[in-house]
PDB file of N, CA and C in Angstrom:
ATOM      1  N   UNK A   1     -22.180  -7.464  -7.402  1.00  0.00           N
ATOM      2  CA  UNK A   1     -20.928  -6.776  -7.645  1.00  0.00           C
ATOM      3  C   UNK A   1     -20.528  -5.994  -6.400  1.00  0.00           C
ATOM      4  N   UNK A   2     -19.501  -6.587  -5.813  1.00  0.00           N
ATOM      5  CA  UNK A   2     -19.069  -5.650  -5.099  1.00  0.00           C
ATOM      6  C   UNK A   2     -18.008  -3.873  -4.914  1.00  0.00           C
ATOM      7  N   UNK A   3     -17.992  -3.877  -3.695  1.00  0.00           N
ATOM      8  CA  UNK A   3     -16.652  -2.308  -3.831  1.00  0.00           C
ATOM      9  C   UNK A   3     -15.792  -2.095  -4.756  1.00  0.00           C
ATOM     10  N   UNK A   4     -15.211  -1.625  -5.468  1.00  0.00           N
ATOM     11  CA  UNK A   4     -14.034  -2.143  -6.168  1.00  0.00           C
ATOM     12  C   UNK A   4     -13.122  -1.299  -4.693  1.00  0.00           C
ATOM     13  N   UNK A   5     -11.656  -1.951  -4.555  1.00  0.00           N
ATOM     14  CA  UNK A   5     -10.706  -1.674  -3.744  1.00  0.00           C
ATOM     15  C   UNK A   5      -9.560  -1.200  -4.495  1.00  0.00           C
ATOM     16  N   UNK A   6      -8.704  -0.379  -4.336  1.00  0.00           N
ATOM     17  CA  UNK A   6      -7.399  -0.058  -4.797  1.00  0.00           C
ATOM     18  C   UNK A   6      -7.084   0.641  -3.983  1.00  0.00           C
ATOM     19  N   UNK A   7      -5.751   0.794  -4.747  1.00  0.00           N
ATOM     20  CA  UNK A   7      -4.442   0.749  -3.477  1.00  0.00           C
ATOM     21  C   UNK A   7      -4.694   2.526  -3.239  1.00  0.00           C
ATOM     22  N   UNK A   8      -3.449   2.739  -2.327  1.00  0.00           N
ATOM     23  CA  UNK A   8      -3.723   4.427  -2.604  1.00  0.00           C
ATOM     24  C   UNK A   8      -3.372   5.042  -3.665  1.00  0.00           C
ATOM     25  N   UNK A   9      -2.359   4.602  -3.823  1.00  0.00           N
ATOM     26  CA  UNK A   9      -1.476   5.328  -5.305  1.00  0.00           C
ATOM     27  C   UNK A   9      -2.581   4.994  -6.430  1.00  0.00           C
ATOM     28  N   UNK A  10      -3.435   4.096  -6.585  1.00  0.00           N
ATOM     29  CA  UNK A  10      -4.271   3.966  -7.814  1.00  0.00           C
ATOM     30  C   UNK A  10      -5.640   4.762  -7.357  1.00  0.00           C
ATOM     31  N   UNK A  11      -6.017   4.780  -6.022  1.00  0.00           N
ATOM     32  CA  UNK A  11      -7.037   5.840  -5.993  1.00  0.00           C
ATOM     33  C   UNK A  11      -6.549   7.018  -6.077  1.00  0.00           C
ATOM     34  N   UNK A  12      -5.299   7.802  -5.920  1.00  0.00           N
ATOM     35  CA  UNK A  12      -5.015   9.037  -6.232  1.00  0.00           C
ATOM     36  C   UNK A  12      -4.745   9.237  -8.131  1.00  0.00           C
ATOM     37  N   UNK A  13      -4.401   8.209  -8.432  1.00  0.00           N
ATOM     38  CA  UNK A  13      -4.351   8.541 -10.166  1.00  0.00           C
ATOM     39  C   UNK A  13      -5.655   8.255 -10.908  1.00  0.00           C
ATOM     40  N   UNK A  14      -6.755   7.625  -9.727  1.00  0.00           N
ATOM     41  CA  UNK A  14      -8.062   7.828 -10.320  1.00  0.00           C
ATOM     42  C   UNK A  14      -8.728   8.756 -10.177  1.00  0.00           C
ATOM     43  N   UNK A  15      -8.284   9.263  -8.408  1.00  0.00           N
ATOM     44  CA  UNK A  15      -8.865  11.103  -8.558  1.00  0.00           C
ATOM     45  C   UNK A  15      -8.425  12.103  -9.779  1.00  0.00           C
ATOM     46  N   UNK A  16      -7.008  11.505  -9.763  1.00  0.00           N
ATOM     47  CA  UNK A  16      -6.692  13.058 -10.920  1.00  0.00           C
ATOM     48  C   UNK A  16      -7.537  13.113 -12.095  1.00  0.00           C
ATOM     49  N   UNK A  17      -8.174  11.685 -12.644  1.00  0.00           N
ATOM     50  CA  UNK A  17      -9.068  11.547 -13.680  1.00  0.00           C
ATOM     51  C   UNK A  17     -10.413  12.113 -13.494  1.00  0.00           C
ATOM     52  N   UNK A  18     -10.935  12.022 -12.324  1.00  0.00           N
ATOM     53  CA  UNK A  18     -12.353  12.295 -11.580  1.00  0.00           C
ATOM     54  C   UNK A  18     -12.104  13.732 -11.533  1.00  0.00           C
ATOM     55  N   UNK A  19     -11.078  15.052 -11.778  1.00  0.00           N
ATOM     56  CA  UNK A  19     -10.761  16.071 -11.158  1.00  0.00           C
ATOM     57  C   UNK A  19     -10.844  16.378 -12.411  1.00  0.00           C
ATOM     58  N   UNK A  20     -10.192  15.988 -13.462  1.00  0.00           N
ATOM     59  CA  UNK A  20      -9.846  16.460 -14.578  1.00  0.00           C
ATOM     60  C   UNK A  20     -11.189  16.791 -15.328  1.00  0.00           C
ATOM     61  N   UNK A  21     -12.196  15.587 -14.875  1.00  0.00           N
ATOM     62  CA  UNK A  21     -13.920  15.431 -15.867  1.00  0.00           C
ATOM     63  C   UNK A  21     -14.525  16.722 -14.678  1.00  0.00           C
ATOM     64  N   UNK A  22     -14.084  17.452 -13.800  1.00  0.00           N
ATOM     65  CA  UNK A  22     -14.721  18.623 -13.405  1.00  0.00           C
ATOM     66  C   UNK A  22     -14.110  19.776 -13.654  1.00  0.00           C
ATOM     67  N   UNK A  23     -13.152  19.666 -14.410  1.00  0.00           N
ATOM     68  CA  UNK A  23     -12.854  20.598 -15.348  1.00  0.00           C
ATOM     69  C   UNK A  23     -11.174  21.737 -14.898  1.00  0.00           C
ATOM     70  N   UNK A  24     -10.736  21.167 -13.460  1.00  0.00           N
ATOM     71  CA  UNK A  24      -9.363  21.606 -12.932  1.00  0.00           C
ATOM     72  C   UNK A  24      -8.405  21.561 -13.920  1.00  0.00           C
ATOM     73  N   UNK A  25      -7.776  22.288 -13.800  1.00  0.00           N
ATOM     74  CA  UNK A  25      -6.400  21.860 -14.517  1.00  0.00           C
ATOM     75  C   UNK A  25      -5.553  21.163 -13.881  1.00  0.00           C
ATOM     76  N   UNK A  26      -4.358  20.546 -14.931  1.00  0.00           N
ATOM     77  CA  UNK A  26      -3.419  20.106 -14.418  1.00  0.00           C
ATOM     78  C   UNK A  26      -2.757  20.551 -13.253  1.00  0.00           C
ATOM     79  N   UNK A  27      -2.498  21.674 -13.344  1.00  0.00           N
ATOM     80  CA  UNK A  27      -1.708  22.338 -12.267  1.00  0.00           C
ATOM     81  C   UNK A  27      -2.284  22.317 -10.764  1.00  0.00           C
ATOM     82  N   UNK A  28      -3.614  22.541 -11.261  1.00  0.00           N
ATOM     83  CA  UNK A  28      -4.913  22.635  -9.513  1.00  0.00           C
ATOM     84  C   UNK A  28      -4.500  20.847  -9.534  1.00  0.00           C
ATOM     85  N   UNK A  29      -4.755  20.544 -10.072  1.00  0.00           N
ATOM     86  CA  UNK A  29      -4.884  18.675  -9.394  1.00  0.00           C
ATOM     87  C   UNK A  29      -3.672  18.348  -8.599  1.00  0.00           C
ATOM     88  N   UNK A  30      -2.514  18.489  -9.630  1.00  0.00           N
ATOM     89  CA  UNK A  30      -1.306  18.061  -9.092  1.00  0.00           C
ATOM     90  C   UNK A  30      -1.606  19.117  -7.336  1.00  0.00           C
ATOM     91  N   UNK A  31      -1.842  20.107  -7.356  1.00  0.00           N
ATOM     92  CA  UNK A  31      -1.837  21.295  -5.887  1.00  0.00           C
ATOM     93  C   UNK A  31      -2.755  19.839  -5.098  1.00  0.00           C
ATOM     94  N   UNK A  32      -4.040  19.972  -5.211  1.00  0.00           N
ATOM     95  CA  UNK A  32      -4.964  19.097  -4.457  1.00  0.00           C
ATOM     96  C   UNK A  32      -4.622  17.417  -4.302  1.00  0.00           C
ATOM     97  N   UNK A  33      -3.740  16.882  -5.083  1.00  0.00           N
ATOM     98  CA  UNK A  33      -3.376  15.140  -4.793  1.00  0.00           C
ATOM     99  C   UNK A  33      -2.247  15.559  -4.175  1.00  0.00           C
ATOM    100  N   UNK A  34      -1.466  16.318  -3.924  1.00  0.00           N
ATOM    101  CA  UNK A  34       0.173  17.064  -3.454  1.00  0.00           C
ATOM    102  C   UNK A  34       1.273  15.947  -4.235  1.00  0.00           C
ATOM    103  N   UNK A  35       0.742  16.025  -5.631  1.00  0.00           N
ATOM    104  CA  UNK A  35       1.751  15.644  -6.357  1.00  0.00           C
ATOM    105  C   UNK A  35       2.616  16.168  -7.306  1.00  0.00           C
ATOM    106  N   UNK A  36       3.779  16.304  -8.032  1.00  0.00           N
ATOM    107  CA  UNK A  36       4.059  17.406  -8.973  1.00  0.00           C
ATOM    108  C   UNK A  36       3.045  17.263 -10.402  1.00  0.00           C
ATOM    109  N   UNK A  37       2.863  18.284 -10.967  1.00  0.00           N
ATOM    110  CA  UNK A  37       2.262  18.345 -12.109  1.00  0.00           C
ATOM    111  C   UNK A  37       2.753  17.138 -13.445  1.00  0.00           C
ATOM    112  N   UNK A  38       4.037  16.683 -13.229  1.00  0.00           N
ATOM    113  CA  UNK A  38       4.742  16.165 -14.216  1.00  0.00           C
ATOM    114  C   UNK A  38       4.206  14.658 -13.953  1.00  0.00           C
ATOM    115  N   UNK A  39       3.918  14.266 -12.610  1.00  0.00           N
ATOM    116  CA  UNK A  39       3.248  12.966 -12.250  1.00  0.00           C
ATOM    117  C   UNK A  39       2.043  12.790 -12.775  1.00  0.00           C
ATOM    118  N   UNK A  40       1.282  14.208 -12.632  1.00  0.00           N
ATOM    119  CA  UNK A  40      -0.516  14.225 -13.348  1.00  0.00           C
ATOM    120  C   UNK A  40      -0.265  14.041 -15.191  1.00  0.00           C
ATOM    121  N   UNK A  41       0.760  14.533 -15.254  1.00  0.00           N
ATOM    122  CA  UNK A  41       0.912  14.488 -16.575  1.00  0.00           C
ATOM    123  C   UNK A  41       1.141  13.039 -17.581  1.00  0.00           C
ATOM    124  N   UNK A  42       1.958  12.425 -16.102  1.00  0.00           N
ATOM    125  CA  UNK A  42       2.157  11.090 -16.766  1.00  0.00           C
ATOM    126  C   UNK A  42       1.134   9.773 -16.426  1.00  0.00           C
ATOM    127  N   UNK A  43      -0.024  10.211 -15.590  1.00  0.00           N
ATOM    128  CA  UNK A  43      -0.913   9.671 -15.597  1.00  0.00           C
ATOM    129  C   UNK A  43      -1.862   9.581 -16.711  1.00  0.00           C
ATOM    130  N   UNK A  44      -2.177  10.667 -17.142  1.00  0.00           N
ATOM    131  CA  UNK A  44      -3.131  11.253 -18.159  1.00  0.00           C
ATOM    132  C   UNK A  44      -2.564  10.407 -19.442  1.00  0.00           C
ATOM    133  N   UNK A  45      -1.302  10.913 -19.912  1.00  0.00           N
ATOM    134  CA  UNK A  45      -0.896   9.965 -21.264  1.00  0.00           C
ATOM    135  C   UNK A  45      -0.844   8.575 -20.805  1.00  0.00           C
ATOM    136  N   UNK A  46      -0.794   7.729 -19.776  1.00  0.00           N
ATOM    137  CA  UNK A  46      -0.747   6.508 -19.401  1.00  0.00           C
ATOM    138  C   UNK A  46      -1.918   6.509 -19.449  1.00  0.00           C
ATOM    139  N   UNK A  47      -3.252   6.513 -19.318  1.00  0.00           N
ATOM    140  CA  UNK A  47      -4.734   6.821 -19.248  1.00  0.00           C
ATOM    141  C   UNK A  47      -4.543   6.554 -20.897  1.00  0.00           C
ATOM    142  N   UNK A  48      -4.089   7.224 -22.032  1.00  0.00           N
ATOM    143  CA  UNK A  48      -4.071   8.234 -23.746  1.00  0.00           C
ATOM    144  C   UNK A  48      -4.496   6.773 -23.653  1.00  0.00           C
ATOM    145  N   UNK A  49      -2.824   5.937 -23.305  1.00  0.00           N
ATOM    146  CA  UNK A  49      -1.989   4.888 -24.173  1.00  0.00           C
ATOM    147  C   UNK A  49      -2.555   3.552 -23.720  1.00  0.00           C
ATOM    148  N   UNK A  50      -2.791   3.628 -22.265  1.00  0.00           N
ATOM    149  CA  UNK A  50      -3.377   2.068 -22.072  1.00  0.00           C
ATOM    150  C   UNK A  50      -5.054   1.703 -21.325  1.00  0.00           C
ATOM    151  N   UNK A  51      -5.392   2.984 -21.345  1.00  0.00           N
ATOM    152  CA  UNK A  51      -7.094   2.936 -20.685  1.00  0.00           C
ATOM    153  C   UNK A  51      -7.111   2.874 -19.059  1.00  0.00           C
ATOM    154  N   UNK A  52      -8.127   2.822 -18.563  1.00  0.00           N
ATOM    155  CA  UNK A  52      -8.164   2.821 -17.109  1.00  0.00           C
ATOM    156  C   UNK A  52      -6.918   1.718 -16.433  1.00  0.00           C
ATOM    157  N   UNK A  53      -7.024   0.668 -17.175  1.00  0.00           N
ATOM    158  CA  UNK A  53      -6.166  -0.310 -16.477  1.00  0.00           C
ATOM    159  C   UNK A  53      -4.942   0.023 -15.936  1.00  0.00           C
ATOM    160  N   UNK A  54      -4.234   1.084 -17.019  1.00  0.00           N
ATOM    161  CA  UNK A  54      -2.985   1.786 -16.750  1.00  0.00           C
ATOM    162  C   UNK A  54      -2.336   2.760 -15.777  1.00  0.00           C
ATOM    163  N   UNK A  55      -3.409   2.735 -15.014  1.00  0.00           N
ATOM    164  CA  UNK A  55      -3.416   3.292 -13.674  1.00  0.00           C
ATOM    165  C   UNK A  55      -3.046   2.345 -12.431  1.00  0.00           C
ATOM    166  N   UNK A  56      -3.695   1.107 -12.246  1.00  0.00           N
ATOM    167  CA  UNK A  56      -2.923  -0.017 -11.599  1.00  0.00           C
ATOM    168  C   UNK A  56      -1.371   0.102 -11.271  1.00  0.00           C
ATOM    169  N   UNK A  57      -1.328  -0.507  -9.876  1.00  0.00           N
ATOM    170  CA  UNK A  57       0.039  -0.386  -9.557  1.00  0.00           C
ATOM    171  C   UNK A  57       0.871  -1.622 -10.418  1.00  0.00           C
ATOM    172  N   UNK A  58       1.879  -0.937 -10.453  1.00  0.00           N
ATOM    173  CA  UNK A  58       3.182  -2.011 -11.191  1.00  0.00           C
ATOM    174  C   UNK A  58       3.513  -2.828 -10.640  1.00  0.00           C
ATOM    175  N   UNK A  59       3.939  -4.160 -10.962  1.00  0.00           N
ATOM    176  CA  UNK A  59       4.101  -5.344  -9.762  1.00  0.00           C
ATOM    177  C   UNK A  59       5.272  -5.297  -8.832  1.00  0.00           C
ATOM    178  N   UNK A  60       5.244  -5.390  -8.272  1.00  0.00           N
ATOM    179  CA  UNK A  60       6.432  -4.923  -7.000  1.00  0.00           C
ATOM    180  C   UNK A  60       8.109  -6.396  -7.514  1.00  0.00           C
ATOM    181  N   UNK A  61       8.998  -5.187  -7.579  1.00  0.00           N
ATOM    182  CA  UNK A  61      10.171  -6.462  -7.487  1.00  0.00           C
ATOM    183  C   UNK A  61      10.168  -7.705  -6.480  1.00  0.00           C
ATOM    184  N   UNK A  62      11.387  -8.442  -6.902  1.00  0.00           N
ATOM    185  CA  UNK A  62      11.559  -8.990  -5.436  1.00  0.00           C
ATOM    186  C   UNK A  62      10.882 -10.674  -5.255  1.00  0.00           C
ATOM    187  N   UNK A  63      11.239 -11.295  -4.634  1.00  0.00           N
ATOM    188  CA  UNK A  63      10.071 -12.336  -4.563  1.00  0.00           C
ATOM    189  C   UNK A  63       8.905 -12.405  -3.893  1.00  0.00           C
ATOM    190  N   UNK A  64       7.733 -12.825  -4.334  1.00  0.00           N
ATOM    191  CA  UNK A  64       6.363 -13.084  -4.261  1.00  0.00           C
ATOM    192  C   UNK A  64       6.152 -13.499  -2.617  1.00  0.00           C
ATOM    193  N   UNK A  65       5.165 -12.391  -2.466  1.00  0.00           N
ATOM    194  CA  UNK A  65       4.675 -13.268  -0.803  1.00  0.00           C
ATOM    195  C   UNK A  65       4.505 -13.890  -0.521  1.00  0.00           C
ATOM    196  N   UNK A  66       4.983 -14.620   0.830  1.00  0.00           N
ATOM    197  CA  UNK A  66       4.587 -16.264   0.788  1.00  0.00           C
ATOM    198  C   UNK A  66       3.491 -16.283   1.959  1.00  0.00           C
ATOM    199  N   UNK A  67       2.848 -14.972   2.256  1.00  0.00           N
ATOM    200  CA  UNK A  67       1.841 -15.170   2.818  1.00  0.00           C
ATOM    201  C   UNK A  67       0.451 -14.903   1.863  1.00  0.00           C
ATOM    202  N   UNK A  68      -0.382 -15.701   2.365  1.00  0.00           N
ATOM    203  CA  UNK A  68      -1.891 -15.912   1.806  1.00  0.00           C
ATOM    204  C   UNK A  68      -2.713 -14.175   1.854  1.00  0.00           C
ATOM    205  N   UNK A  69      -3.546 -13.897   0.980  1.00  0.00           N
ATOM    206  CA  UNK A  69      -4.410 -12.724   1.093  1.00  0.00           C
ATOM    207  C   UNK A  69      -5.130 -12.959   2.416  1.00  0.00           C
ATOM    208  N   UNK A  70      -5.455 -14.369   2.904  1.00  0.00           N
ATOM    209  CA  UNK A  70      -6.051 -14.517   4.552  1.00  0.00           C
ATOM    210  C   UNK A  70      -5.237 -13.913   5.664  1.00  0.00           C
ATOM    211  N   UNK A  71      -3.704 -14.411   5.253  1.00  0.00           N
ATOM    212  CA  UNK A  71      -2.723 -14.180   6.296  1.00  0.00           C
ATOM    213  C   UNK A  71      -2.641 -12.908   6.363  1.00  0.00           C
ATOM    214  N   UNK A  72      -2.622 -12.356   4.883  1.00  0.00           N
ATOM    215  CA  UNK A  72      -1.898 -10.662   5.140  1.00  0.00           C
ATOM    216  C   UNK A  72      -3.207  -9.552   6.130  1.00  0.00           C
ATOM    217  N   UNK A  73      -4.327 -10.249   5.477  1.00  0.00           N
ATOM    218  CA  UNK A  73      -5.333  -9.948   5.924  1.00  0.00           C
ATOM    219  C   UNK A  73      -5.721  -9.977   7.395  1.00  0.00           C
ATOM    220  N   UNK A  74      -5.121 -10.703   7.875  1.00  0.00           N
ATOM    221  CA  UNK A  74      -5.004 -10.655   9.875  1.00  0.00           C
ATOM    222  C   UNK A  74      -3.967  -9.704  10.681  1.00  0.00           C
ATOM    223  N   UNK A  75      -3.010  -9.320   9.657  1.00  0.00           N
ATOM    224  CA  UNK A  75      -1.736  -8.219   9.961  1.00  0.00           C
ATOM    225  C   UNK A  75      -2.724  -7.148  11.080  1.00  0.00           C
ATOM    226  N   UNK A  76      -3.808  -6.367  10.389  1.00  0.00           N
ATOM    227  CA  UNK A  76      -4.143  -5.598  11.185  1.00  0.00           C
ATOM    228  C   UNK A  76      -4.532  -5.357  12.572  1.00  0.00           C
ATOM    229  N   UNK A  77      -4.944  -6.857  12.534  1.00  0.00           N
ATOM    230  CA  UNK A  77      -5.455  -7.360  14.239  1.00  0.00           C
ATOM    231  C   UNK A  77      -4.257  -7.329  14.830  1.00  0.00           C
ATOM    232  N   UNK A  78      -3.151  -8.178  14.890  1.00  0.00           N
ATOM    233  CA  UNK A  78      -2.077  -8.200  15.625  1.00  0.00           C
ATOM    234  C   UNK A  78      -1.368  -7.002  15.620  1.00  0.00           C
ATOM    235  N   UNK A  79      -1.168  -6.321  14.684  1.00  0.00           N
ATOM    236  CA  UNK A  79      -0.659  -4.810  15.093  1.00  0.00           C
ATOM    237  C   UNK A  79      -1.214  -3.775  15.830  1.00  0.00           C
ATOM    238  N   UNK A  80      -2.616  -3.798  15.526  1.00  0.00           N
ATOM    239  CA  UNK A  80      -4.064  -2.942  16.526  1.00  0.00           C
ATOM    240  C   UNK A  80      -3.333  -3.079  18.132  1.00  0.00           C
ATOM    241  N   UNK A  81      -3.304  -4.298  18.219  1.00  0.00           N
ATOM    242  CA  UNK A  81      -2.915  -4.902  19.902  1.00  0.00           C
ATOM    243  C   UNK A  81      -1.523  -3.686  20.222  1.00  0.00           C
ATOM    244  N   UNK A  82      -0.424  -3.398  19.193  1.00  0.00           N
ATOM    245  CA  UNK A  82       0.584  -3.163  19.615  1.00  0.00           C
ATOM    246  C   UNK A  82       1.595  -4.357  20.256  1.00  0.00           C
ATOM    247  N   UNK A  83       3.119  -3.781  20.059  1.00  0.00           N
ATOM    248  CA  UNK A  83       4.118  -4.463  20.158  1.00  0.00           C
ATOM    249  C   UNK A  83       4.475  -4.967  21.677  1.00  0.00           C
ATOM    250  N   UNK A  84       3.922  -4.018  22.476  1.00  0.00           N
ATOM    251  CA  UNK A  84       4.159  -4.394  24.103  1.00  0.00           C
ATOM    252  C   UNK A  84       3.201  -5.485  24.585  1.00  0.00           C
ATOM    253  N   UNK A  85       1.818  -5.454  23.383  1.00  0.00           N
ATOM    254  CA  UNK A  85       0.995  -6.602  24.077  1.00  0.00           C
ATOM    255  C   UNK A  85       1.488  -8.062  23.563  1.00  0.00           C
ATOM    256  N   UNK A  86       2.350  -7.868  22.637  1.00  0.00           N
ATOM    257  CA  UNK A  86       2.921  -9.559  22.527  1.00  0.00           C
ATOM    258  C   UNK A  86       4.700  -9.542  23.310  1.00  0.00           C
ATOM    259  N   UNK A  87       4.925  -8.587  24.040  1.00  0.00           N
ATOM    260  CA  UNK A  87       6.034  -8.825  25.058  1.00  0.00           C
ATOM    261  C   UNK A  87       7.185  -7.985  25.222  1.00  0.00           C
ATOM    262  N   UNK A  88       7.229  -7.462  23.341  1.00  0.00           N
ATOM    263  CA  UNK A  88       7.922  -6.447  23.503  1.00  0.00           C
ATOM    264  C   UNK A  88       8.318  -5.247  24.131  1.00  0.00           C
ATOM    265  N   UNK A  89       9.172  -4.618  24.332  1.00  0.00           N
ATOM    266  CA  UNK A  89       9.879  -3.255  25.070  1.00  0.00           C
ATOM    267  C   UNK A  89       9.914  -1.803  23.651  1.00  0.00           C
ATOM    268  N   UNK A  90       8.639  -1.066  24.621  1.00  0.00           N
ATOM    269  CA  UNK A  90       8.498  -0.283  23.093  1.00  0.00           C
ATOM    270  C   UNK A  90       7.231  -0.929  22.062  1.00  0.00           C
ATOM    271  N   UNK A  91       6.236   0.741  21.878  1.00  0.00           N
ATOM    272  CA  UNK A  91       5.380   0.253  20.549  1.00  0.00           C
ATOM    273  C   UNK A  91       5.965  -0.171  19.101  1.00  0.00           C
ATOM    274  N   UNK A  92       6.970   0.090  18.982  1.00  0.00           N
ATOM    275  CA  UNK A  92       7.813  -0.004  17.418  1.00  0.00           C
ATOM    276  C   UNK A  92       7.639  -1.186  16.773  1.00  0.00           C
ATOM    277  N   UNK A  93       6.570  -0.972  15.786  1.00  0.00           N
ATOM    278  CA  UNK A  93       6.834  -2.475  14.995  1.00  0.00           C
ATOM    279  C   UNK A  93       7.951  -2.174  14.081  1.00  0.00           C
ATOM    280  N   UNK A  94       8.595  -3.661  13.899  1.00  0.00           N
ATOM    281  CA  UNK A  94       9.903  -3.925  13.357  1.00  0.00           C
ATOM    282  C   UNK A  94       9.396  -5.113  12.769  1.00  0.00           C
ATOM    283  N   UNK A  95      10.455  -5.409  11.314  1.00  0.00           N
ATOM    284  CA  UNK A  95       9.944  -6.780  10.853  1.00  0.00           C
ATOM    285  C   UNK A  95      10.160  -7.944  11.504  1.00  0.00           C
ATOM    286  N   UNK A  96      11.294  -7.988  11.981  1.00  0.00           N
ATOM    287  CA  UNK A  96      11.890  -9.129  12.692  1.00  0.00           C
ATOM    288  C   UNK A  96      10.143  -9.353  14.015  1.00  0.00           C
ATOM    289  N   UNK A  97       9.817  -8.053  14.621  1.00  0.00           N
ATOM    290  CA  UNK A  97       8.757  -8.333  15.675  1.00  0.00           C
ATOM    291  C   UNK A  97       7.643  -8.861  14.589  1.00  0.00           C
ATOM    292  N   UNK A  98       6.970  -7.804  13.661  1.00  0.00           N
ATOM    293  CA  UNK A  98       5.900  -9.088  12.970  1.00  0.00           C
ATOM    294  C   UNK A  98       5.898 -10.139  12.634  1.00  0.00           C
ATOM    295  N   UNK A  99       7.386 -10.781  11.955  1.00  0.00           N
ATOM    296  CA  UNK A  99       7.737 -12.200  11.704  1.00  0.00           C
ATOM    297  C   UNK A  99       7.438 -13.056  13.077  1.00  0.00           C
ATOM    298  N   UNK A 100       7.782 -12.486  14.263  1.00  0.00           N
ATOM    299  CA  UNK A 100       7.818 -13.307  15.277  1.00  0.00           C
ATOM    300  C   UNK A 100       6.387 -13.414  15.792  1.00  0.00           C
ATOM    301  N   UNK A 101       5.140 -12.415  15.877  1.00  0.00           N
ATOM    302  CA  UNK A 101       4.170 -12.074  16.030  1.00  0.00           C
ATOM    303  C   UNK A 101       3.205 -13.614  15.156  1.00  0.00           C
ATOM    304  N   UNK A 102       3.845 -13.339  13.994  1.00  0.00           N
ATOM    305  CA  UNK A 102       2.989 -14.124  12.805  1.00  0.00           C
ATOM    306  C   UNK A 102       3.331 -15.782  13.447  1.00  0.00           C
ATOM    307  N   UNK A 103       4.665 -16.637  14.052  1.00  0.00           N
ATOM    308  CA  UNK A 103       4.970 -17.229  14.430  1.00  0.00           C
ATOM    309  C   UNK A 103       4.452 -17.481  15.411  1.00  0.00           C
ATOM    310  N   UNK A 104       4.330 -16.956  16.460  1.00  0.00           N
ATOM    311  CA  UNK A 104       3.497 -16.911  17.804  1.00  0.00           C
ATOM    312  C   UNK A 104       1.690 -17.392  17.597  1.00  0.00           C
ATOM    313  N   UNK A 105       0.977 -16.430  16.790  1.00  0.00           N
ATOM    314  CA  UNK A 105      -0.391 -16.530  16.461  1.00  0.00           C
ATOM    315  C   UNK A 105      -0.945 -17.814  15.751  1.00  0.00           C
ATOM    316  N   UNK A 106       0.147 -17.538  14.273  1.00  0.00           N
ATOM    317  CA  UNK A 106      -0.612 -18.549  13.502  1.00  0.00           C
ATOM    318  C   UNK A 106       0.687 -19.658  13.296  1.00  0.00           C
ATOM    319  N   UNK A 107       1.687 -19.505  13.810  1.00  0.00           N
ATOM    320  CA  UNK A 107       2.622 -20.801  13.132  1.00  0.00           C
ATOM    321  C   UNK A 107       2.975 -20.514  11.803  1.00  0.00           C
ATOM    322  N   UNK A 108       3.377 -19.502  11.500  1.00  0.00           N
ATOM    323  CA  UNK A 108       3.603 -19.296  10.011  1.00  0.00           C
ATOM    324  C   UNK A 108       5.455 -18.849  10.139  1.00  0.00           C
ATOM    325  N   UNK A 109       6.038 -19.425   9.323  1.00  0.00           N
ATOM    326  CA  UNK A 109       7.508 -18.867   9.958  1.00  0.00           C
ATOM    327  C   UNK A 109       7.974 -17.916   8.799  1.00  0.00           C
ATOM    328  N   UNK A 110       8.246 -16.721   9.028  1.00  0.00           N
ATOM    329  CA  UNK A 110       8.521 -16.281   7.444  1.00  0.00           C
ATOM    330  C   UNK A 110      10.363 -15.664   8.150  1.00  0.00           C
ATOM    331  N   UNK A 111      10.979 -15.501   6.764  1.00  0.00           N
ATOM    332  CA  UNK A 111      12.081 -14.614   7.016  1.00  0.00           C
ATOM    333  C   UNK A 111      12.089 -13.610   7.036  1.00  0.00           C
ATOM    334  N   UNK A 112      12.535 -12.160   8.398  1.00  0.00           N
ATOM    335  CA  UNK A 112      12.337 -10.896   8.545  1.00  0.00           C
ATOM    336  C   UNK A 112      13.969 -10.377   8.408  1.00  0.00           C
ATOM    337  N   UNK A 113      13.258  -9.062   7.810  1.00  0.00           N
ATOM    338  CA  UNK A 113      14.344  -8.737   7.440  1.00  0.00           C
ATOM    339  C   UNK A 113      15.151  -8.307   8.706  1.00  0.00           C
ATOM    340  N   UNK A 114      16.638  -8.068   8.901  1.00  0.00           N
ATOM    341  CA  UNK A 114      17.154  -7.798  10.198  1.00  0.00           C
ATOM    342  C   UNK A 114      16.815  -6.254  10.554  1.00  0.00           C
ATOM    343  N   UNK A 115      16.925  -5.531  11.661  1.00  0.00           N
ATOM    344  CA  UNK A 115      16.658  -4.343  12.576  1.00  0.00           C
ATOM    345  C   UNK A 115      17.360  -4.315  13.556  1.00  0.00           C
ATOM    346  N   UNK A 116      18.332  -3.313  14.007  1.00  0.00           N
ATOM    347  CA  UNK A 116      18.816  -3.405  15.032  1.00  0.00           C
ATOM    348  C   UNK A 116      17.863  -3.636  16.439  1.00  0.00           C
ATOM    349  N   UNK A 117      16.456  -2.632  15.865  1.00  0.00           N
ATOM    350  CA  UNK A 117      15.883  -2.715  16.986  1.00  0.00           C
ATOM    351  C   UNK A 117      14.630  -3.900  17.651  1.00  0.00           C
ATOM    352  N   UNK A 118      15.185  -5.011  16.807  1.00  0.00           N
ATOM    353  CA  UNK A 118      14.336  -6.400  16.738  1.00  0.00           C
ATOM    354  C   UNK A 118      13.337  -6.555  17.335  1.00  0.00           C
TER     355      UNK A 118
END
């Protein structure tokens, strides 16, 4: 069995649970995650109503990535390098530059969204 991984937003609504079994209140948690109290609040009854699971992030709108968990998974290497080491003017990643980045490396062509500062 390995790590379990989650996102941030689901490790912060699992701290507020881990905070709560040491006995803080609502009010100290929401202070220590720097969230409002009304967010801890709606974690906790989401916790009442659907069990740990209910903490999981919600599925994101929009259409589905058309890159692989491998692909997304290499993002970090090519950004580490920075934007000037694949030619660009300026560290600024922009989507239009990762789309082109991802094109360059692996041949993957995706559509970026536009940026003035491309």
């Amino acid at each position: 069995m390995g790590i379990e991984r989650f996102s941030a937003g689901e490790w912060r609504r699992r701290q507020a649970l881990y905070l709560r079994g040491l006995g803080l209140r609502q009010r100290d948690i929401a202070v220590v995650l720097d969230v409002t109290e009304g967010a801890v609040s709606q974690w906790f009854k989401s916790v009442s109503l659907g069990g740990l699971g209910a903490l999981g992030d919600a599925p994101q709108p929009g259409r589905p990535s058309r890159l692989s968990a491998q692909q997304k998974s290499l993002l970090p290497d090519f950004l580490r390098h920075g934007a000037e080491a694949y030619g660009f003017r300026g560290e600024v990643w922009t989507c239009p530059r990762v789309a082109a980045v991802l094109a360059e490396e692996r041949g993957f062509v995706i559509a970026a969204v536009k940026s003035p500062a491309g």
